[in-house]
N, C-alpha and C. Protein backbone atom coordinates (compact mmCIF):
# COMPACT_ATOMS: atom_id res chain seq x y z
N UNK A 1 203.21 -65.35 -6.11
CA UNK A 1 201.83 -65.55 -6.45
C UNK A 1 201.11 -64.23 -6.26
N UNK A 2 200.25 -63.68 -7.11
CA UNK A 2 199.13 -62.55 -7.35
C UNK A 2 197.72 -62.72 -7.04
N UNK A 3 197.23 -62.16 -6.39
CA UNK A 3 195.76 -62.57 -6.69
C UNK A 3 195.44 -61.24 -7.45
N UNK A 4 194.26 -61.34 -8.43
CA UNK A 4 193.84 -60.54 -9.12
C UNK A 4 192.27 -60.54 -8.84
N UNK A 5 191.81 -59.07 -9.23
CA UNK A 5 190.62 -58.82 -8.84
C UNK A 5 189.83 -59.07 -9.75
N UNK A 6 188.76 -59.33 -10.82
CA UNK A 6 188.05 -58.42 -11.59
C UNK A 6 186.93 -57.86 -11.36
N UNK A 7 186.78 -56.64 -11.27
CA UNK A 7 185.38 -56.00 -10.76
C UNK A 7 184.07 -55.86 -11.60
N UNK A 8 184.03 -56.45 -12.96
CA UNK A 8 183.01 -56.94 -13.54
C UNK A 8 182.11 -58.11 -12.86
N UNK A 9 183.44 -59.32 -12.76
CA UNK A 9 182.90 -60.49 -12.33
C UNK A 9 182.70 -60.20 -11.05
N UNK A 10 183.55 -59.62 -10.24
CA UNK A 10 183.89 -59.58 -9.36
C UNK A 10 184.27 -61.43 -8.78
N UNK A 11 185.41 -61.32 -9.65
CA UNK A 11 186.42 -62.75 -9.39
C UNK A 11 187.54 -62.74 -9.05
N UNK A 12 187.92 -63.71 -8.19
CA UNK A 12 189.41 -63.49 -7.57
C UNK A 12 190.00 -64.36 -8.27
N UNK A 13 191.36 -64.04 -8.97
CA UNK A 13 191.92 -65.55 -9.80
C UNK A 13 193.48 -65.64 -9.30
N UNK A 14 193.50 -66.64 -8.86
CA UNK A 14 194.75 -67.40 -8.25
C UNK A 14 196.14 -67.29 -9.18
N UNK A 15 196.95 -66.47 -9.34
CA UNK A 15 197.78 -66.55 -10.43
C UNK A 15 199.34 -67.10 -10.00
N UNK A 16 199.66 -68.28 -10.07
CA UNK A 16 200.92 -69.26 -9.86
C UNK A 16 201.72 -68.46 -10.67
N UNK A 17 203.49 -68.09 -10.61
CA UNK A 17 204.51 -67.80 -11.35
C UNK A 17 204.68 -69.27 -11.53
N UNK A 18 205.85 -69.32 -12.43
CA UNK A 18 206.67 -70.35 -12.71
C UNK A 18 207.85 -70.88 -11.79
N UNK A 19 207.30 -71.99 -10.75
CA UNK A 19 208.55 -72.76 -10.29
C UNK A 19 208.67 -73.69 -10.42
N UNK A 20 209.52 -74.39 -9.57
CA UNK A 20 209.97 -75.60 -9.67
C UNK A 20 208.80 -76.96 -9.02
N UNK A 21 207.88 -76.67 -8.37
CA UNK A 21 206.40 -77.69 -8.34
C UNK A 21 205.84 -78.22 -9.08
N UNK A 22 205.78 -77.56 -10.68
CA UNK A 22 205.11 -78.11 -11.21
C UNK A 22 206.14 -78.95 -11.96
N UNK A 23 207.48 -79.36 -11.95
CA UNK A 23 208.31 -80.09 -12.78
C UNK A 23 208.16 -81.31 -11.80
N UNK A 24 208.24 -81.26 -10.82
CA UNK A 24 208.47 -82.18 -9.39
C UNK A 24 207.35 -83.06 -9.52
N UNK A 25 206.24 -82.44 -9.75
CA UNK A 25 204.73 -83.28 -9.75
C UNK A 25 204.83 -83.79 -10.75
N UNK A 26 205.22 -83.11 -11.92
CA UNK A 26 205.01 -84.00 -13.24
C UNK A 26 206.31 -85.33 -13.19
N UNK A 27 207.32 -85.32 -12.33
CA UNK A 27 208.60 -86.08 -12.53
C UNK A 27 208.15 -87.05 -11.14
N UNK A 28 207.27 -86.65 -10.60
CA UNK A 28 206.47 -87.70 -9.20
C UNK A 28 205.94 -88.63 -10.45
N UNK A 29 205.14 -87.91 -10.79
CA UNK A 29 203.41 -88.80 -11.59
C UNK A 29 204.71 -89.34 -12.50
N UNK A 30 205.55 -89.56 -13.25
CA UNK A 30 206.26 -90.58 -14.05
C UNK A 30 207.06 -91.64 -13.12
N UNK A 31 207.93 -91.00 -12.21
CA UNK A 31 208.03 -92.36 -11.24
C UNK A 31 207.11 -93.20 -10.69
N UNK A 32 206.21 -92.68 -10.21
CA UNK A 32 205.23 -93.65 -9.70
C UNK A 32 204.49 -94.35 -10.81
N UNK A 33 204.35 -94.15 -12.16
CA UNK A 33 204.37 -95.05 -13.13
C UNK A 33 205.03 -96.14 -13.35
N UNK A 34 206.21 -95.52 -13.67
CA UNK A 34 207.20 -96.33 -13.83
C UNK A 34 207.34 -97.44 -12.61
N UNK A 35 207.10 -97.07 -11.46
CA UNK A 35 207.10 -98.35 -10.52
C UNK A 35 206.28 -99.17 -10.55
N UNK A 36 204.99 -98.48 -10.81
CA UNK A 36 203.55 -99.14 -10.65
C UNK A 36 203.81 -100.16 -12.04
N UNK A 37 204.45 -99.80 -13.15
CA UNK A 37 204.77 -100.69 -14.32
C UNK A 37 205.49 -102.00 -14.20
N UNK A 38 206.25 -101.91 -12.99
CA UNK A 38 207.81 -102.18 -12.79
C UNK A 38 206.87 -103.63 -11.89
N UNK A 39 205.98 -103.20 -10.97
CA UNK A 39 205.25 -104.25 -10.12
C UNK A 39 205.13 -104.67 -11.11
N UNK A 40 203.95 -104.71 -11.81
CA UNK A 40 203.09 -105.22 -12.39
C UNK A 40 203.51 -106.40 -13.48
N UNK A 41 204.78 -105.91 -14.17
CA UNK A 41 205.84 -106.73 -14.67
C UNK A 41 205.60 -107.48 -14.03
N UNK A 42 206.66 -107.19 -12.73
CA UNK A 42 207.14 -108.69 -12.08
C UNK A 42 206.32 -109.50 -11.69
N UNK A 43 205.11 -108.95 -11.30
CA UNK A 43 204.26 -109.97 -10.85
C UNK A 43 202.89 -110.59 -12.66
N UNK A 44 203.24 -110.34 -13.60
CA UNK A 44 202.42 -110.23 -14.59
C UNK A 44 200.99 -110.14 -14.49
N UNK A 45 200.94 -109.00 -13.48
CA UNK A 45 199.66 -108.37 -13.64
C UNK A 45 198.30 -109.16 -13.13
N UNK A 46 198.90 -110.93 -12.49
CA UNK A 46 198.10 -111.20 -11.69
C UNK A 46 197.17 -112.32 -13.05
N UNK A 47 197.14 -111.75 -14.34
CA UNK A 47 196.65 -112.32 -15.86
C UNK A 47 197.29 -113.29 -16.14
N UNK A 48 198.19 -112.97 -16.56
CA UNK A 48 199.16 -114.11 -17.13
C UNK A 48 200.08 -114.95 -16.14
N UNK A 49 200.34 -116.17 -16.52
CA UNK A 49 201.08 -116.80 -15.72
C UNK A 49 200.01 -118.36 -15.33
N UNK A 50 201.04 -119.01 -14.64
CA UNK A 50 200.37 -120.07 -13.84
C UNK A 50 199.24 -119.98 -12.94
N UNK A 51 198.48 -119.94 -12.43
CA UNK A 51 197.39 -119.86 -10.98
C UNK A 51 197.54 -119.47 -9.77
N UNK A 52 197.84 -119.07 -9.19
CA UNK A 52 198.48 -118.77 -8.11
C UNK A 52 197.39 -119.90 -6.87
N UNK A 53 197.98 -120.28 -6.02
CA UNK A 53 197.42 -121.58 -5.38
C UNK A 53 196.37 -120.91 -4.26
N UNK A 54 195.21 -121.66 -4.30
CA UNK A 54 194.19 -121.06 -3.09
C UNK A 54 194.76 -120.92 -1.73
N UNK A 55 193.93 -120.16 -1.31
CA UNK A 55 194.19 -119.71 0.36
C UNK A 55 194.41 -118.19 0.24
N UNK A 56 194.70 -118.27 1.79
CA UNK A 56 194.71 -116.56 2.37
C UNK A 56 195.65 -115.74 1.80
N UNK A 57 196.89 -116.07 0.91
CA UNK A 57 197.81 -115.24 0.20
C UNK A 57 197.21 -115.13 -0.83
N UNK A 58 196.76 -115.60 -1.49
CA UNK A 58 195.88 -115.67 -2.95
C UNK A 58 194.63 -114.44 -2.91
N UNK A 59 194.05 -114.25 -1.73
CA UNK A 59 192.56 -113.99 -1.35
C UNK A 59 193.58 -112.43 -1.16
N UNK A 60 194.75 -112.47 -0.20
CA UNK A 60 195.12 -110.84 -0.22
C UNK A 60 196.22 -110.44 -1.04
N UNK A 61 196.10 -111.45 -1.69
CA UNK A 61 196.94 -110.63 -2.94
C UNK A 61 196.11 -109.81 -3.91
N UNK A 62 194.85 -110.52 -4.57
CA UNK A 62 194.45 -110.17 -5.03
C UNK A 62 193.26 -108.73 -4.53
N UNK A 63 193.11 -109.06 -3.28
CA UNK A 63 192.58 -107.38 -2.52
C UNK A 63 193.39 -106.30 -2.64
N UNK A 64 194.95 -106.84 -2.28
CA UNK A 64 196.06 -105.69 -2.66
C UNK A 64 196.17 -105.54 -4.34
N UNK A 65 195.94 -105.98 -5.20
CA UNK A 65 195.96 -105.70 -6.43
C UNK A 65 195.16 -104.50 -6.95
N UNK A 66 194.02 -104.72 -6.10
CA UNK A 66 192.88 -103.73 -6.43
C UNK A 66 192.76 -102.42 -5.41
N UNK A 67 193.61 -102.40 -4.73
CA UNK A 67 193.67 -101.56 -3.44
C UNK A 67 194.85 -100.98 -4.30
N UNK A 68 196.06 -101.50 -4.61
CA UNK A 68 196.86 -101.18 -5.26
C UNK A 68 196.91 -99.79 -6.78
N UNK A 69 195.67 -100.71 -7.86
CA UNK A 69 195.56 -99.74 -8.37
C UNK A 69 194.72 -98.58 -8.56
N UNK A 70 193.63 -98.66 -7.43
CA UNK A 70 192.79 -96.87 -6.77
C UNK A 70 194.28 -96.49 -6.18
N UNK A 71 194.79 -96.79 -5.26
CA UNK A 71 195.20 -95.43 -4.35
C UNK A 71 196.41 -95.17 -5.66
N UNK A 72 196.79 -95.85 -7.07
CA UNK A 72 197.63 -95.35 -8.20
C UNK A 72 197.16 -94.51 -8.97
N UNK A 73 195.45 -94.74 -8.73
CA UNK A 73 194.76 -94.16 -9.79
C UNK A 73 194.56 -92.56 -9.16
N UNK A 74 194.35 -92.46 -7.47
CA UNK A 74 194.29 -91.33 -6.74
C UNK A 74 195.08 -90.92 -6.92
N UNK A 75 196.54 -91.14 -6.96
CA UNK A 75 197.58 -90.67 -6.58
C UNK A 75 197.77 -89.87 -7.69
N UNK A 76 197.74 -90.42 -8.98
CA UNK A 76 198.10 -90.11 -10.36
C UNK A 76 197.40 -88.47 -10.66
N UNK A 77 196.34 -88.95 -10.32
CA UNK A 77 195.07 -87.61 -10.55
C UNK A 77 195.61 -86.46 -9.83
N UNK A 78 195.81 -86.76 -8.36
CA UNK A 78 196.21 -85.55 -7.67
C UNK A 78 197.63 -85.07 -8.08
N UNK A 79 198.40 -85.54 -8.49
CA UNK A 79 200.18 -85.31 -8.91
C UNK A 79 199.69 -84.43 -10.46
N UNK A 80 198.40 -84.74 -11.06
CA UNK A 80 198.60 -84.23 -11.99
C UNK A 80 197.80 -82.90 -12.68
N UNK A 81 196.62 -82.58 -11.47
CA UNK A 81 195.58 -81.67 -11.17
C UNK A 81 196.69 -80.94 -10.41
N UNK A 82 197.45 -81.27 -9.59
CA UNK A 82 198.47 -80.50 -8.33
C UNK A 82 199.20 -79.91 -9.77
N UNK A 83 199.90 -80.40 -10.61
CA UNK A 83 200.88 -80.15 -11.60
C UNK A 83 200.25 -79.02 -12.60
N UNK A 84 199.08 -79.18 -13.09
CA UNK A 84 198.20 -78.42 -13.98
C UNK A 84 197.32 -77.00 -13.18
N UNK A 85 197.66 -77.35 -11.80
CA UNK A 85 196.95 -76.25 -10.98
C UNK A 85 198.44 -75.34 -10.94
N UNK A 86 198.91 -75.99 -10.88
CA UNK A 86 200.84 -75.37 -10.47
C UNK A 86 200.88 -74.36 -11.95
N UNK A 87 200.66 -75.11 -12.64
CA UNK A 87 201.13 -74.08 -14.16
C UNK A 87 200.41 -73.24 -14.38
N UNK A 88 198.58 -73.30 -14.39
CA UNK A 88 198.27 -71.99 -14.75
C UNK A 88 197.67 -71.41 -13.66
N UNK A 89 196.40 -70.51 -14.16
CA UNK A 89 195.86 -69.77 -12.60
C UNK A 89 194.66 -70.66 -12.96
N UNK A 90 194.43 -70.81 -11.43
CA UNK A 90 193.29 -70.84 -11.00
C UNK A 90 192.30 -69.93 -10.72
N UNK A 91 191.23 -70.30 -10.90
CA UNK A 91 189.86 -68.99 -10.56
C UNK A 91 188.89 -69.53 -9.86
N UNK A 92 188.45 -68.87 -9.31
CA UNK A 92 186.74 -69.35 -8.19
C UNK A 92 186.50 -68.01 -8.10
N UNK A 93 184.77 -68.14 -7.96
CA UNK A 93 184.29 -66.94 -7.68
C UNK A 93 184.07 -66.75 -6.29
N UNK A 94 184.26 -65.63 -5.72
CA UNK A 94 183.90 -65.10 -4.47
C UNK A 94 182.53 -64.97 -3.86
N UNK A 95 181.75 -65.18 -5.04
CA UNK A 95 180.04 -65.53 -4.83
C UNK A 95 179.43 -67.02 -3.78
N UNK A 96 180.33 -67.73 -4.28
CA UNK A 96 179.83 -69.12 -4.12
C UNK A 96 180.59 -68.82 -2.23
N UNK A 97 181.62 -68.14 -2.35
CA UNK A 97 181.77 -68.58 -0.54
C UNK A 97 182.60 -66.96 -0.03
N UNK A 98 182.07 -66.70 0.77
CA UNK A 98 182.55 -65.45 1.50
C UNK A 98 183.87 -65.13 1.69
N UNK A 99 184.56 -66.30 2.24
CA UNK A 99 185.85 -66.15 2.80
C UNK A 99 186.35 -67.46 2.00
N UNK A 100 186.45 -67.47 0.72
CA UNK A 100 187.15 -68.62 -0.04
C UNK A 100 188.57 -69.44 0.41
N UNK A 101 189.17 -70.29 0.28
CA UNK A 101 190.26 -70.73 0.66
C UNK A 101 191.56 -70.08 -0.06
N UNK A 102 192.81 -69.52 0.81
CA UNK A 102 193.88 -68.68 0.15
C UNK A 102 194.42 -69.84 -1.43
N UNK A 103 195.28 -69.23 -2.48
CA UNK A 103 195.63 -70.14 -3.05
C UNK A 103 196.83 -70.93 -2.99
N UNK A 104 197.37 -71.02 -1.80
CA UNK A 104 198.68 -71.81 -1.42
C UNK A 104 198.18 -72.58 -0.91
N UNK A 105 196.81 -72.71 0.29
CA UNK A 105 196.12 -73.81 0.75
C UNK A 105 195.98 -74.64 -0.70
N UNK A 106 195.17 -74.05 -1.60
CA UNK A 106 194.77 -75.17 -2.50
C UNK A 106 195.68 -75.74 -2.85
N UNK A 107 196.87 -75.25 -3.21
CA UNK A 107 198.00 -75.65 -4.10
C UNK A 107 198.69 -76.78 -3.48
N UNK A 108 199.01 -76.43 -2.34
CA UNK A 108 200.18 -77.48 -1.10
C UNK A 108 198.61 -78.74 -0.55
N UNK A 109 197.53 -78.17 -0.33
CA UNK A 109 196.63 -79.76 -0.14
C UNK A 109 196.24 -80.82 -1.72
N UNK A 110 196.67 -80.53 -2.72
CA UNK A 110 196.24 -81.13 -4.02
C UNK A 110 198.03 -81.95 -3.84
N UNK A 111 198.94 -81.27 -3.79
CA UNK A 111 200.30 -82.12 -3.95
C UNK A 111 200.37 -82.92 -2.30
N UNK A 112 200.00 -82.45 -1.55
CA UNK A 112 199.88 -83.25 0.02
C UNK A 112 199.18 -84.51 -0.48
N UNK A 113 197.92 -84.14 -0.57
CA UNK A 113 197.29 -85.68 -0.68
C UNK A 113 198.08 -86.70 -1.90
N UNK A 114 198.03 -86.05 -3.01
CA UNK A 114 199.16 -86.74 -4.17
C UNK A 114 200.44 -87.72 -3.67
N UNK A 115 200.75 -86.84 -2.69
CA UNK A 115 202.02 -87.39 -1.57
C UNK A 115 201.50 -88.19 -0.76
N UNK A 116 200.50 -88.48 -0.01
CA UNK A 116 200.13 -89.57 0.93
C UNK A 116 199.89 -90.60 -0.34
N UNK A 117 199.21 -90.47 -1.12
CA UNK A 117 198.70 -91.44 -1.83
C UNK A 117 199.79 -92.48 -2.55
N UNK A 118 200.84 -91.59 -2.87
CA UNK A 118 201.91 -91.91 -3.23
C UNK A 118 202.48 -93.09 -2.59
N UNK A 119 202.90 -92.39 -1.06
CA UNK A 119 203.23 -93.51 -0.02
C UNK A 119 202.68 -94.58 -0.06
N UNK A 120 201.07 -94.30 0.13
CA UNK A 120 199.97 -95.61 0.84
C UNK A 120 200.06 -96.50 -1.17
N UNK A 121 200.35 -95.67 -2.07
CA UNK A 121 200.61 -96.87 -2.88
C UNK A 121 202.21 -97.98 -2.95
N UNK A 122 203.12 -97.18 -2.51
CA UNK A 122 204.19 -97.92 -2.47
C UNK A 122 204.37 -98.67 -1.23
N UNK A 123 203.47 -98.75 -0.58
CA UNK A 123 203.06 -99.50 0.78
C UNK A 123 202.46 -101.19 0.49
N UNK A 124 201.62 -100.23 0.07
CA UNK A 124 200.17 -101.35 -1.10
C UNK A 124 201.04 -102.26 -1.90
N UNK A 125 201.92 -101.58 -2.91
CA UNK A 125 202.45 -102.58 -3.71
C UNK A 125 203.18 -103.16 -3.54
N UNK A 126 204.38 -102.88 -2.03
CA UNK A 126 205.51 -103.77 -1.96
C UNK A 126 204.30 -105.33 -1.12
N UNK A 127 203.29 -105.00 -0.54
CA UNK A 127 202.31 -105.85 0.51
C UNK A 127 201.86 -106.86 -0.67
N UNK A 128 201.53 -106.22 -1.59
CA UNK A 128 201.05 -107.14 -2.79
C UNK A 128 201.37 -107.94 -3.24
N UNK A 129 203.44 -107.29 -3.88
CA UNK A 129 204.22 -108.20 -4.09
C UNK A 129 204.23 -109.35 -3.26
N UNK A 130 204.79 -109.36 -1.45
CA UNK A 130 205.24 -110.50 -1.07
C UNK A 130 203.65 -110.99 -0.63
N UNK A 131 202.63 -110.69 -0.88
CA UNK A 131 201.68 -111.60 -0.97
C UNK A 131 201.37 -112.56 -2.12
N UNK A 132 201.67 -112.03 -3.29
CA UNK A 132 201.68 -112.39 -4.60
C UNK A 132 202.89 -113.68 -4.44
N UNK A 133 203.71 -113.03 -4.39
CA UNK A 133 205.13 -114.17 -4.21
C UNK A 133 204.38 -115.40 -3.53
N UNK A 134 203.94 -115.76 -1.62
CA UNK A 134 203.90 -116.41 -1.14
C UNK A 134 202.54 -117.09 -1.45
N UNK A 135 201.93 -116.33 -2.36
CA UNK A 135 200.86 -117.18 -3.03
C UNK A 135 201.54 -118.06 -4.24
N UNK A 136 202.15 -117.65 -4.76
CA UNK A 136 202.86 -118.07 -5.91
C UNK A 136 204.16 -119.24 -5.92
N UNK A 137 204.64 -119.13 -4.78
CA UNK A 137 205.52 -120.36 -4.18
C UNK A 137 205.02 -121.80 -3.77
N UNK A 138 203.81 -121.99 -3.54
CA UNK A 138 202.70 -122.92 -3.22
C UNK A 138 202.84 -124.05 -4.64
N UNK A 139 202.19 -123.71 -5.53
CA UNK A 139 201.75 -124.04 -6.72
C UNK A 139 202.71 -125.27 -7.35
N UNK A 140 202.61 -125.97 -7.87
CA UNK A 140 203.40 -127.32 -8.12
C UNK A 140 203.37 -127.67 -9.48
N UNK A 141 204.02 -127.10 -10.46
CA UNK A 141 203.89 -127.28 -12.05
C UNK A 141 203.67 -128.80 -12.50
N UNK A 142 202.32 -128.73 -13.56
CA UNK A 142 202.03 -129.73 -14.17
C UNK A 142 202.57 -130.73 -14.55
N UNK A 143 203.65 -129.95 -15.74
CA UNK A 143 204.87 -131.00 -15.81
C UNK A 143 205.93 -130.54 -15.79
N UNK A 144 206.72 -131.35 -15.93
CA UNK A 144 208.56 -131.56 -15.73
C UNK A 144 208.70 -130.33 -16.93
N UNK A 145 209.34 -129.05 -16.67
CA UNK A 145 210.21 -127.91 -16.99
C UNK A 145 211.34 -127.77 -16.58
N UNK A 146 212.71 -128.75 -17.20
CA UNK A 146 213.59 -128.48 -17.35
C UNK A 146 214.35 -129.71 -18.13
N UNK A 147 215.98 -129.46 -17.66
CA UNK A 147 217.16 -130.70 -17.99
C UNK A 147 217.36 -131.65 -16.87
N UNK A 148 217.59 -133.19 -17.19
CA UNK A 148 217.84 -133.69 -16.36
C UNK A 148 219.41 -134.41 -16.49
N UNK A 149 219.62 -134.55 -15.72
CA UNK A 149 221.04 -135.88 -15.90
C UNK A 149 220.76 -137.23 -15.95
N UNK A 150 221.42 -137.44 -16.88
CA UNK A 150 220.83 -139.46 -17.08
C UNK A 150 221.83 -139.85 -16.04
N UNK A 151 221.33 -141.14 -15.76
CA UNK A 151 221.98 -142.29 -14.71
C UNK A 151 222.93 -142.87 -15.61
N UNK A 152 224.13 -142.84 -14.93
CA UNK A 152 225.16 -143.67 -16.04
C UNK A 152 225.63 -145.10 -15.44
């Protein structure tokens, strides 16, 4: 990494080479899709399906649903601002703050938080699931869905 001067602006610009961070962030932000897809499947998104039966699994399932998709929606943003900060340079002016922050701080706290968020979503969603489930085990279908055996 370079920092560069310009003495017109007098601007310092953050200049990233090419490594391997910004493939990692971009191959994070598609797994954690792909999982966050993968819930949402199985549980059909909470929309479709039968009712899920009242009470306290019902009440935190559906809190984890929505808790679920901010810290996906945080997570996503930072994996992909971390990824897009990774590829080109960054710039800030030296006006706005005296002693600005180095650019490896910025770089490693945009993929850090990306990374907690990450966690606290695959936390969120497995909590969701078996809340979802034990809300969903309750429920007692309308009618008869299936084969039976006759009495002989």
């Amino acid at each position: 990494m370079k920092a560069r001067i310009d003495h017109d602006a007098k601007s310092r610009y953050c200049v990233y080479e090419s490594d391997i961070a910004t493939g990692m962030g971009v191959g994070a932000l598609l797994f954690l899709l792909l999982s966050q897809l993968l819930v949402m499947f199985a549980t059909r998104c909470m929309c479709f399906g039968r009712a899920l039966s009242p009470g306290r699994s019902r009440a935190l399932a559906v809190f984890l649903f929505i808790t679920c998709w901010v810290t996906f929606i945080i997570a996503e943003a930072c994996l992909l601002a971390g990824s897009v900060r990774n590829a080109y340079h960054t710039k800030y002016r030296t006006v706005l703050s005296a002693n600005p922050p180095s650019c490896e701080t910025l770089r490693k706290g945009v993929f850090g938080a990306g990374a907690a968020f990450v966690v606290f979503t695959g936390i969120v969603s497995e909590l969701y699931y078996v809340f979802y489930s034990k809300s969903d085990e309750g429920v007692i279908p309308t009618r008869d869905i299936g084969i039976r055996m006759g009495a002989f």
